[in-house]
C-alpha atoms as a PDB file:
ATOM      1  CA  UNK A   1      15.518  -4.115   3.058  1.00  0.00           C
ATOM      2  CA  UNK A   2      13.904  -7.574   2.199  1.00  0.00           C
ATOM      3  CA  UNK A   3      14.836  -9.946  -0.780  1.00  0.00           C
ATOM      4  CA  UNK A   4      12.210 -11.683  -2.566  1.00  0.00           C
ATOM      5  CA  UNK A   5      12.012 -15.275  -1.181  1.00  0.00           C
ATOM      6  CA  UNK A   6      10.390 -18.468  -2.349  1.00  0.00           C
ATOM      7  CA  UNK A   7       7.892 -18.350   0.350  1.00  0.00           C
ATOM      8  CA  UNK A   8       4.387 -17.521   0.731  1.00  0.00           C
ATOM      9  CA  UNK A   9       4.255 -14.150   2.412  1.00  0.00           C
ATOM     10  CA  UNK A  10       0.733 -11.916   3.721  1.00  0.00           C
ATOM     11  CA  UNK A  11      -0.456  -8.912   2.169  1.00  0.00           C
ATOM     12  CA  UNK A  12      -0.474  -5.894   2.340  1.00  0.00           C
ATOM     13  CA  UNK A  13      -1.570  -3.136   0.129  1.00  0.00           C
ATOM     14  CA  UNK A  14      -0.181   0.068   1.043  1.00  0.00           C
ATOM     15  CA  UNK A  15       2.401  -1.928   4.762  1.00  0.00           C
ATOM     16  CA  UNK A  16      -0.325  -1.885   6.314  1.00  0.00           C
ATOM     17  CA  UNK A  17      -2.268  -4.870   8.007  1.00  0.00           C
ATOM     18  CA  UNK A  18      -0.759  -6.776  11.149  1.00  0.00           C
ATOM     19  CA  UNK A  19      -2.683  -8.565  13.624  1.00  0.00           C
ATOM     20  CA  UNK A  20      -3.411  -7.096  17.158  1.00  0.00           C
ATOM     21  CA  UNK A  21      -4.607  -8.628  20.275  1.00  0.00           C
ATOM     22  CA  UNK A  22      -6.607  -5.562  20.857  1.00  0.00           C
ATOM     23  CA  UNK A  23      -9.996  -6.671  19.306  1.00  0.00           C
ATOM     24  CA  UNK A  24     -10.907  -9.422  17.614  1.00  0.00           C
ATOM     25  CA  UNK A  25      -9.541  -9.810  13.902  1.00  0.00           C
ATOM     26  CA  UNK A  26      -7.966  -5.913  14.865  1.00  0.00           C
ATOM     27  CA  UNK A  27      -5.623  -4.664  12.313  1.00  0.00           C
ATOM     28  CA  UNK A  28      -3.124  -1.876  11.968  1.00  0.00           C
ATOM     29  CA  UNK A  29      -2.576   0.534   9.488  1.00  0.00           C
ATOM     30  CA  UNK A  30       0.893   2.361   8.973  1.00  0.00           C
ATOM     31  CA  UNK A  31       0.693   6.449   8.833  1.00  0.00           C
ATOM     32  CA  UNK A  32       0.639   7.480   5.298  1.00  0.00           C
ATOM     33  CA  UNK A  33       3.993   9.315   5.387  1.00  0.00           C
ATOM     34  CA  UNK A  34       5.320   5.653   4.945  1.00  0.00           C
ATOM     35  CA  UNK A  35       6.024   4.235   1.571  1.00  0.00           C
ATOM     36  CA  UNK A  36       3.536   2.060   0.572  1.00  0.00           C
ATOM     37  CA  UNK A  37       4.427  -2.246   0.885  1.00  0.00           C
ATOM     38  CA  UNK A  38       2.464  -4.180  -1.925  1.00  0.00           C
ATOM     39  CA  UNK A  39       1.471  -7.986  -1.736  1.00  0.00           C
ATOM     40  CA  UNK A  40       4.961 -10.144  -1.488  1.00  0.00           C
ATOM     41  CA  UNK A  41       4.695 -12.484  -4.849  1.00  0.00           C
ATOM     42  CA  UNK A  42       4.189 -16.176  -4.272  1.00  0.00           C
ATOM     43  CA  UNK A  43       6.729 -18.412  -6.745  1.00  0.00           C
ATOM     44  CA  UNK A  44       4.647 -21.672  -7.730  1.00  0.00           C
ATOM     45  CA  UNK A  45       7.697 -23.830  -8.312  1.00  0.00           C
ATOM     46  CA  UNK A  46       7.148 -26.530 -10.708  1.00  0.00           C
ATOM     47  CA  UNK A  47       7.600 -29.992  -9.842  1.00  0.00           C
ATOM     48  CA  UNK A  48      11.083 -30.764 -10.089  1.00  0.00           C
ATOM     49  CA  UNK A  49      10.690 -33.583 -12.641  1.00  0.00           C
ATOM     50  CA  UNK A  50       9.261 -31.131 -14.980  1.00  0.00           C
ATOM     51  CA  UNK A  51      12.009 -28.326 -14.237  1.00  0.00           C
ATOM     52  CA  UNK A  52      15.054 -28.181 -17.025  1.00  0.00           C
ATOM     53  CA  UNK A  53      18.152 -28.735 -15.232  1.00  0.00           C
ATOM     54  CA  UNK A  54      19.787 -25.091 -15.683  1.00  0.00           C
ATOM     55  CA  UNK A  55      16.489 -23.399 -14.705  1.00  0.00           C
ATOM     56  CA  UNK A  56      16.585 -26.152 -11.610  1.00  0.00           C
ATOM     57  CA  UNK A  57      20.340 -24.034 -10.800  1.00  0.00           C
ATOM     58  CA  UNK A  58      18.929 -21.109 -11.517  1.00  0.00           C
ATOM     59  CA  UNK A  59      16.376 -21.443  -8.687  1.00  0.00           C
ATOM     60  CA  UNK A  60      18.774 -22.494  -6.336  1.00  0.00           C
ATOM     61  CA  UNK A  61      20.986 -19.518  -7.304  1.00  0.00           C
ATOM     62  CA  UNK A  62      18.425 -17.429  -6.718  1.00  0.00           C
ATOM     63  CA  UNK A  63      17.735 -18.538  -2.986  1.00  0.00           C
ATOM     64  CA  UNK A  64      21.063 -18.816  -2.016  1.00  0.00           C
ATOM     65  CA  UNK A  65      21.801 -15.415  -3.247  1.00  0.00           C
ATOM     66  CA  UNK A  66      18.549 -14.470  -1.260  1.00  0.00           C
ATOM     67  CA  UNK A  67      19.469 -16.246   1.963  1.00  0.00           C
ATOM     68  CA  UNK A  68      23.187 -14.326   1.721  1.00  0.00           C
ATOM     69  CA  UNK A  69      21.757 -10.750   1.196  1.00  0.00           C
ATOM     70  CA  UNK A  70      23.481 -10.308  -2.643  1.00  0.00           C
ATOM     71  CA  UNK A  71      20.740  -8.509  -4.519  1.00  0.00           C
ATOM     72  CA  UNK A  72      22.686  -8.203  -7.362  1.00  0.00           C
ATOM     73  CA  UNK A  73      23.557 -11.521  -8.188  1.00  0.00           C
ATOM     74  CA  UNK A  74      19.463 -12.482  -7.191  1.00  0.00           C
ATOM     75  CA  UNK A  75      18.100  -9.824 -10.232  1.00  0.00           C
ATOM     76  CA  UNK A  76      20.514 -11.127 -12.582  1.00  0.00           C
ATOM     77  CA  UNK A  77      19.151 -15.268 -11.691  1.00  0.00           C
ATOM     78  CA  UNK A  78      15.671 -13.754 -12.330  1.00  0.00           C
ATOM     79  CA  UNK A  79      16.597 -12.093 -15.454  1.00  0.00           C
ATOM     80  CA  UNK A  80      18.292 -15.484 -16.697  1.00  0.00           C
ATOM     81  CA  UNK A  81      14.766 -17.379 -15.769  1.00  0.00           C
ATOM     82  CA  UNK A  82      12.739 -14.741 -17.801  1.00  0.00           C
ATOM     83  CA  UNK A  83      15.034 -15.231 -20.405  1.00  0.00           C
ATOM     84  CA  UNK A  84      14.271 -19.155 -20.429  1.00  0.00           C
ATOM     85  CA  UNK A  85      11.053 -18.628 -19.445  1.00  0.00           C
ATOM     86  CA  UNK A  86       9.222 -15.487 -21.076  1.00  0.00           C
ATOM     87  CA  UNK A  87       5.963 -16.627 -20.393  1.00  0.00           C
ATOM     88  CA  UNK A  88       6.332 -16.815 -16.446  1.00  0.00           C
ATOM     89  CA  UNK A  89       4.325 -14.218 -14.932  1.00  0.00           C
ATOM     90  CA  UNK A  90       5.216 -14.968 -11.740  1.00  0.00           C
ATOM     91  CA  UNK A  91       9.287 -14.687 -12.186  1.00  0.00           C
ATOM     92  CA  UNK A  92       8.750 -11.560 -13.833  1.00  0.00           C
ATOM     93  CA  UNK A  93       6.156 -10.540 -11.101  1.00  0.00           C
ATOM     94  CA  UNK A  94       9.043 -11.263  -8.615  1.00  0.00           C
ATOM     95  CA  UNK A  95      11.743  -9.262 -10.673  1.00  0.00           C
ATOM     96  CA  UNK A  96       9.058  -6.234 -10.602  1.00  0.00           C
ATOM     97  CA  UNK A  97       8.732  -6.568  -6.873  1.00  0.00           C
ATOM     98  CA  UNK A  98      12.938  -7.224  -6.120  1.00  0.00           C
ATOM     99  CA  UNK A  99      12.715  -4.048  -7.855  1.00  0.00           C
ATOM    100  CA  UNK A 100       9.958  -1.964  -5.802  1.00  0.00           C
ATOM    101  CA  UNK A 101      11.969  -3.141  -2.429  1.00  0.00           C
ATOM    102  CA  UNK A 102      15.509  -1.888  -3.572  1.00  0.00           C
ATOM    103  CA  UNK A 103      13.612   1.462  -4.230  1.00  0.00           C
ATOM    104  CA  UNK A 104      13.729   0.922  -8.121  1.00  0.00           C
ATOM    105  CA  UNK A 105      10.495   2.374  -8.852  1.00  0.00           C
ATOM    106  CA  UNK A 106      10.722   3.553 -12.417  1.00  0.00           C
ATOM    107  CA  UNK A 107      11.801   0.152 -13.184  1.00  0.00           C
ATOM    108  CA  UNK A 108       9.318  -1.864 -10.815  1.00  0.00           C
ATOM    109  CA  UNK A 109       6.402   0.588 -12.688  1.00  0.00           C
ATOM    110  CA  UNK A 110       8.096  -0.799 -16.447  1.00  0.00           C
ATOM    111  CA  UNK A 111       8.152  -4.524 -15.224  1.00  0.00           C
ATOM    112  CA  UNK A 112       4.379  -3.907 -13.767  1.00  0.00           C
ATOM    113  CA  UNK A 113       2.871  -2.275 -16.926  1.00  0.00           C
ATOM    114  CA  UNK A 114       4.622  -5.604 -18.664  1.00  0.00           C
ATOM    115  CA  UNK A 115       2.616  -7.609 -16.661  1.00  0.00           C
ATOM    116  CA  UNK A 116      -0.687  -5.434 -16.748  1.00  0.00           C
ATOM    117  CA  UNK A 117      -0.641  -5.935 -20.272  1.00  0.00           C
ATOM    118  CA  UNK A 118      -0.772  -9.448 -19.958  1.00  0.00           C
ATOM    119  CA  UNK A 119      -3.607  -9.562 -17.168  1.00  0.00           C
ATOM    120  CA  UNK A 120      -5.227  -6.182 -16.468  1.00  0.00           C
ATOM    121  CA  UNK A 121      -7.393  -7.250 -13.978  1.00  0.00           C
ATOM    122  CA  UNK A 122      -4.874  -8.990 -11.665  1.00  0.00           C
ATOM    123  CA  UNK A 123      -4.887  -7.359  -8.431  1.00  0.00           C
ATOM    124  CA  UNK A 124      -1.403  -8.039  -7.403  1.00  0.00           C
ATOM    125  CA  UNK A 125      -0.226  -6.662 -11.120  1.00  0.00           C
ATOM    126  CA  UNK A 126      -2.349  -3.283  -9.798  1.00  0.00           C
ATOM    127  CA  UNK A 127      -1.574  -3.031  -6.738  1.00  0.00           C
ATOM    128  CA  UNK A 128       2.009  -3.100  -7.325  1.00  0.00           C
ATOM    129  CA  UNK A 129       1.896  -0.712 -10.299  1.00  0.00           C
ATOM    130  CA  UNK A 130       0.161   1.399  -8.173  1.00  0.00           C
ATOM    131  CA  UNK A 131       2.443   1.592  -5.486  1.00  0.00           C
ATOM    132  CA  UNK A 132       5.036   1.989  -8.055  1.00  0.00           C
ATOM    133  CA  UNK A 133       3.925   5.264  -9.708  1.00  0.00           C
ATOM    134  CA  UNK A 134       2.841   6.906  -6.159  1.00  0.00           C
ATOM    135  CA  UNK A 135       6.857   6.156  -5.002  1.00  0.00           C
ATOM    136  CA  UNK A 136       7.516   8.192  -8.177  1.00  0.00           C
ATOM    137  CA  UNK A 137       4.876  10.648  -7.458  1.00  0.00           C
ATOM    138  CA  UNK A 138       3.111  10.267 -10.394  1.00  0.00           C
ATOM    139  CA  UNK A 139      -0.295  10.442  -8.044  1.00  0.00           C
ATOM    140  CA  UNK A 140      -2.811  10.416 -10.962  1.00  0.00           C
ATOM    141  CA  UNK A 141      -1.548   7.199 -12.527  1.00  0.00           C
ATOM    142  CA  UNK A 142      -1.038   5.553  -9.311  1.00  0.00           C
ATOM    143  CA  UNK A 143      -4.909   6.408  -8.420  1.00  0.00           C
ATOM    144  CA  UNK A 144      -6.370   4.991 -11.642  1.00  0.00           C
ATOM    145  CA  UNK A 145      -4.698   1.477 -10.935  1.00  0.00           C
ATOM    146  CA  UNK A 146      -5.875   1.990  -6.958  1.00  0.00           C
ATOM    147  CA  UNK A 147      -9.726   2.360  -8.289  1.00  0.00           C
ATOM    148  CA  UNK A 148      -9.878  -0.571 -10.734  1.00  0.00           C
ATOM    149  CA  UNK A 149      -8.470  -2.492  -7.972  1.00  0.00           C
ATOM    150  CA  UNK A 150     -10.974  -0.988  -5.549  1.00  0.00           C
ATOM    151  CA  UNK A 151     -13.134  -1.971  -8.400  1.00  0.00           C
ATOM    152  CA  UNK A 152     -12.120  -5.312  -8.602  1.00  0.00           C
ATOM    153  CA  UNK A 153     -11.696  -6.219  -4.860  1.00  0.00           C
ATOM    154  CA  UNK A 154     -13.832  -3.461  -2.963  1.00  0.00           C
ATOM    155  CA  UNK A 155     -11.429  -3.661  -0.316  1.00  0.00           C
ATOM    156  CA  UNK A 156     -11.439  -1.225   2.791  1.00  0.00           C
ATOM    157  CA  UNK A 157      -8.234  -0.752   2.165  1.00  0.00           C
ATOM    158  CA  UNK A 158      -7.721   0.385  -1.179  1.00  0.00           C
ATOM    159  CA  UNK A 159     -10.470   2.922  -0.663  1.00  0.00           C
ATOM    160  CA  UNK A 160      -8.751   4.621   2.329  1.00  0.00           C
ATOM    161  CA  UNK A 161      -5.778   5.047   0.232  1.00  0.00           C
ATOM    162  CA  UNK A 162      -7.767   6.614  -2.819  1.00  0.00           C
ATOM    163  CA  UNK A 163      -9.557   9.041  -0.207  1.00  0.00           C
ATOM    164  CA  UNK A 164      -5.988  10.115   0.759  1.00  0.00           C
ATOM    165  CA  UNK A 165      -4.798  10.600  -2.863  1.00  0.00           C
ATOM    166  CA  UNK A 166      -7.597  12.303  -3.811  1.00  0.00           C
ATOM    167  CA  UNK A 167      -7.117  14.810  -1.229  1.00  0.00           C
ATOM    168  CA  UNK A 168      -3.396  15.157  -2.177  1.00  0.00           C
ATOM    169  CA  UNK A 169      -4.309  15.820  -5.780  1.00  0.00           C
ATOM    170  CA  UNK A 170      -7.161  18.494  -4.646  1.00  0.00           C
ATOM    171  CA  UNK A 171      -9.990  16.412  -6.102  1.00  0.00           C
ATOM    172  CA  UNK A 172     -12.009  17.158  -2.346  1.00  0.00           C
ATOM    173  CA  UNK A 173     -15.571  16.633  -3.759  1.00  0.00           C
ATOM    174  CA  UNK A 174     -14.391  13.286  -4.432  1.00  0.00           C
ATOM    175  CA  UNK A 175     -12.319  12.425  -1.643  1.00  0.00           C
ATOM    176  CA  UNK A 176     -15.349  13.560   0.514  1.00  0.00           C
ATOM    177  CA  UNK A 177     -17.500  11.168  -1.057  1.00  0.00           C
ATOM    178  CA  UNK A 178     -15.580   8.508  -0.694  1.00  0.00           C
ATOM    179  CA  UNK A 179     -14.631   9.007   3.109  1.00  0.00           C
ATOM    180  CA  UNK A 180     -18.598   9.217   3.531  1.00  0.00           C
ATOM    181  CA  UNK A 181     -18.429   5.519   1.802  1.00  0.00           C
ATOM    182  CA  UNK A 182     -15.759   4.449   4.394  1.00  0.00           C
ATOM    183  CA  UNK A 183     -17.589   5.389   6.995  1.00  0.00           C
ATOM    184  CA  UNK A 184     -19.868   3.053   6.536  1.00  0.00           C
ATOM    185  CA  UNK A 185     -18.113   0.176   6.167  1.00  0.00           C
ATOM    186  CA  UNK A 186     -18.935  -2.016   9.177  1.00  0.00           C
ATOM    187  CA  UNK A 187     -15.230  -3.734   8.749  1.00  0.00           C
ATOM    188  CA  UNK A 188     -13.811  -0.177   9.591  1.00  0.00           C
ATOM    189  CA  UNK A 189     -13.826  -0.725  13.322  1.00  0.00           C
ATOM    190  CA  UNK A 190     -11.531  -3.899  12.582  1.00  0.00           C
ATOM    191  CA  UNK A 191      -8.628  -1.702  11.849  1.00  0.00           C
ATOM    192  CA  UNK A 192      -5.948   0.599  13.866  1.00  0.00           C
ATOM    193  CA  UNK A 193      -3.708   3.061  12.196  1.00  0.00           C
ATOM    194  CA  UNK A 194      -0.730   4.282  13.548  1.00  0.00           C
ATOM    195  CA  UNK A 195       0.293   7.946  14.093  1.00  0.00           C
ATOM    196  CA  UNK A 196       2.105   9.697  16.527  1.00  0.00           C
ATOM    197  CA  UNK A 197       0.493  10.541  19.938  1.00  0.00           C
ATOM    198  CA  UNK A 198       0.657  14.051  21.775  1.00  0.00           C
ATOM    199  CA  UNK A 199       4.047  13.180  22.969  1.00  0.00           C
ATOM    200  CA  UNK A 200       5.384  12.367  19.722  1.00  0.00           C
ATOM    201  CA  UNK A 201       5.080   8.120  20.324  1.00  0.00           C
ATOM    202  CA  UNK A 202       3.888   5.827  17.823  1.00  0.00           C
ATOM    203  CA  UNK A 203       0.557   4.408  18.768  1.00  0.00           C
ATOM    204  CA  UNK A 204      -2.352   2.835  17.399  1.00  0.00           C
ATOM    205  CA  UNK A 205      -5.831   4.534  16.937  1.00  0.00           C
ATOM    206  CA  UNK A 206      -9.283   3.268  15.248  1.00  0.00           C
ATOM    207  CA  UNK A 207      -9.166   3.875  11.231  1.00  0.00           C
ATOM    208  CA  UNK A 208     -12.260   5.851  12.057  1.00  0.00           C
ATOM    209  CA  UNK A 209     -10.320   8.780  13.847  1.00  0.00           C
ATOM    210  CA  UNK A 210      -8.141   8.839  10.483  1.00  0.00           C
ATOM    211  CA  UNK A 211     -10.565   9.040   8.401  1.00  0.00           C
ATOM    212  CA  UNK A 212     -12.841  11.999  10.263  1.00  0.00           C
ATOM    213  CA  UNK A 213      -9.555  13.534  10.167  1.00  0.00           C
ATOM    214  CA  UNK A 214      -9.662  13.435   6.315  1.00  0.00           C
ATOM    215  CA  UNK A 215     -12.982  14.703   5.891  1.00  0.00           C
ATOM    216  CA  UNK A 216     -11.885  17.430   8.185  1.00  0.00           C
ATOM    217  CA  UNK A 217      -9.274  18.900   5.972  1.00  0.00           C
ATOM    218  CA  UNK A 218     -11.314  18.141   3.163  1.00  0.00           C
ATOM    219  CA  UNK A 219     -14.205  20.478   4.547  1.00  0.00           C
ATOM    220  CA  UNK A 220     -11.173  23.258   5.302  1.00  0.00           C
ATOM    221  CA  UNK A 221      -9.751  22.961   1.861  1.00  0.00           C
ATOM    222  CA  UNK A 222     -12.981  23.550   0.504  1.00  0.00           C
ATOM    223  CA  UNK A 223     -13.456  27.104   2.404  1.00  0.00           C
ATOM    224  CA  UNK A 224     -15.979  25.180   4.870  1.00  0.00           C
ATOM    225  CA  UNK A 225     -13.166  26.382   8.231  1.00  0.00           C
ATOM    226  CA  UNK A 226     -16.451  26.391  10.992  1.00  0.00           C
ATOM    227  CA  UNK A 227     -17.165  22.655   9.715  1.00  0.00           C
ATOM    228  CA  UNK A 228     -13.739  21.572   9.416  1.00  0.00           C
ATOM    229  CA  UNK A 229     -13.163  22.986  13.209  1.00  0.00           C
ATOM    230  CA  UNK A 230     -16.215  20.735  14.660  1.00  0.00           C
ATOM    231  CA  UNK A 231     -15.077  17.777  13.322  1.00  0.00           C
ATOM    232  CA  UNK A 232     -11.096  18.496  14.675  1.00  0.00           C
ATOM    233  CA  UNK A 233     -12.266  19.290  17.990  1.00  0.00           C
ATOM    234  CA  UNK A 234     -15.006  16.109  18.100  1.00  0.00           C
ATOM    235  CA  UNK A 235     -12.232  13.978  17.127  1.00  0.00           C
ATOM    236  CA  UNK A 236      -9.951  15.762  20.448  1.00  0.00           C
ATOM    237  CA  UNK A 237     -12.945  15.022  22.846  1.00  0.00           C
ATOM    238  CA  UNK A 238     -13.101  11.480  21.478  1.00  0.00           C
ATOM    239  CA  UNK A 239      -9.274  11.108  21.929  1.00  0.00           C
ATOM    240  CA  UNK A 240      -7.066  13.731  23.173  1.00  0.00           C
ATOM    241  CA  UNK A 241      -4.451  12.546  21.721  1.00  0.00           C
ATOM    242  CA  UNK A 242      -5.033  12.222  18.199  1.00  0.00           C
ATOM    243  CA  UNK A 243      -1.933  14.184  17.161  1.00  0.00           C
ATOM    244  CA  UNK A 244      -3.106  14.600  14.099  1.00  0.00           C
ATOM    245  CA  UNK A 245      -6.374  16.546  14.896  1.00  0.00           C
ATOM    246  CA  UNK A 246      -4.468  18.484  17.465  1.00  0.00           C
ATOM    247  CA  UNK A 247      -2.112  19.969  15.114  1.00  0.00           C
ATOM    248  CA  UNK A 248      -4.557  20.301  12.274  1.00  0.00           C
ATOM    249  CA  UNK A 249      -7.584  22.345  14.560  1.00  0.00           C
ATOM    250  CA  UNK A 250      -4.104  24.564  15.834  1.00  0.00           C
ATOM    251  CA  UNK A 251      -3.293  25.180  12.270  1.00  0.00           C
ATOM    252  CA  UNK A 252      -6.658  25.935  11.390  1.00  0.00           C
ATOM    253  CA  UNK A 253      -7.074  28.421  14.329  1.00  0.00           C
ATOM    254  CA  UNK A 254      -3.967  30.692  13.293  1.00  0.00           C
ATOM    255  CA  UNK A 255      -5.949  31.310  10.212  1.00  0.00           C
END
């Protein structure tokens, strides 16, 4: 389990991105049975000549206790910087984040709402709320921060993930629409997503499959089985091994 560090980290929204040498600019995308990883928070460190001296300790507390794996003694540093500093966004951005990695989601979603309130259109603030309230499984308020962020960033990304929580929360007419919108997206074919293969191995396959997938059970939760099964079986003839077709078109043919 990572530790907030002083660093510049990459994004991701949802775990998602990594480069791969498969295609040019190719990215991968985790399964969505995964937890969804928000954007690491940057720390803009002031100069030192302008830091007080016990918030000077307090930062090198804080990344010793980060270097020696003692998350408890690196949440209580942050809390003593907030308390110095109330007006920091960014320490209490990384206290909300220490808090999403050790899996402390009601209290990452408090610290993020904190910070919304401040700046409602920041898309780290949203993301991270976001990701916050779907760990809880509160899917409705995690999708309204996912479409103002969509909103705000129009990213390929966040739109996949709202077409998968809209089919979770049965709103299909919607989800539908949306996965129509993703398929045109030109930047589509710059992703991989990873799912397990026929023989149960991870592996990467084109965003597209997932998302054909998507509209598939869309069209079968909807009562639409004879469109559903077309777009299952395409998706086998494309790639046999598209696990998740396969055992969706079998499901759909015990029915």
């Amino acid at each position: 389990m990572r530790l907030v560090k002083w660093v510049v980290l990459f994004i991701m929204l949802f775990g998602w991105v990594d480069a791969s040498a498969q295609r040019k600019k190719k990215n991968t995308i985790e399964n969505e049975e995964k937890p969804a990883e928000v954007t690491p928070p940057v720390e803009a460190k002031p100069a030192a000549k302008t830091i007080d001296p016990l918030l000077q300790h307090f930062y090198k507390k804080y990344a010793l206790a980060s270097r020696w794996n003692d998350p408890q003694v690196a949440k209580d540093v942050l809390y003593d910087m907030i308390a110095m500093n109330p007006e920091s966004d960014s320490i209490i951005f990384n206290l909300a984040y220490f808090y999403y990695e050790n899996r402390q989601y009601a209290s990452a979603t408090l610290v993020s709402q904190e910070l919304l309130a401040r700046d409602a259109k920041n898309l780290d603030y949203l993301e991270l709320s976001a990701a916050s309230f779907e760990a809880l499984g509160i899917l409705d308020r995690s999708l309204q921060n996912y479409e103002t962020l969509y909103l705000l960033s129009n990213s390929t990304l966040t739109l996949y993930k709202i077409a998968f929580m809209q089919f979770d929360l049965k709103r299909y007419e919607e989800s539908l629409t949306n996965v129509d919108i993703l398929l045109s997206k030109p930047d589509i074919e710059t992703y991989d997503i990873g799912f397990n293969d026929s023989n149960n191995k991870q592996k990467d396959f084109p965003m597209k499959l997932a998302i054909l997938n998507l509209k598939g059970l869309n069209l079968q939760a909807k009562g639409d089985k004879a469109g559903a099964k077309k777009i299952f079986e395409d998706i086998i003839k494309e790639t046999p091994d598209f696990q998740p077709a396969i055992s969706n078109l079998a499901e759909l043919n015990k029915g």
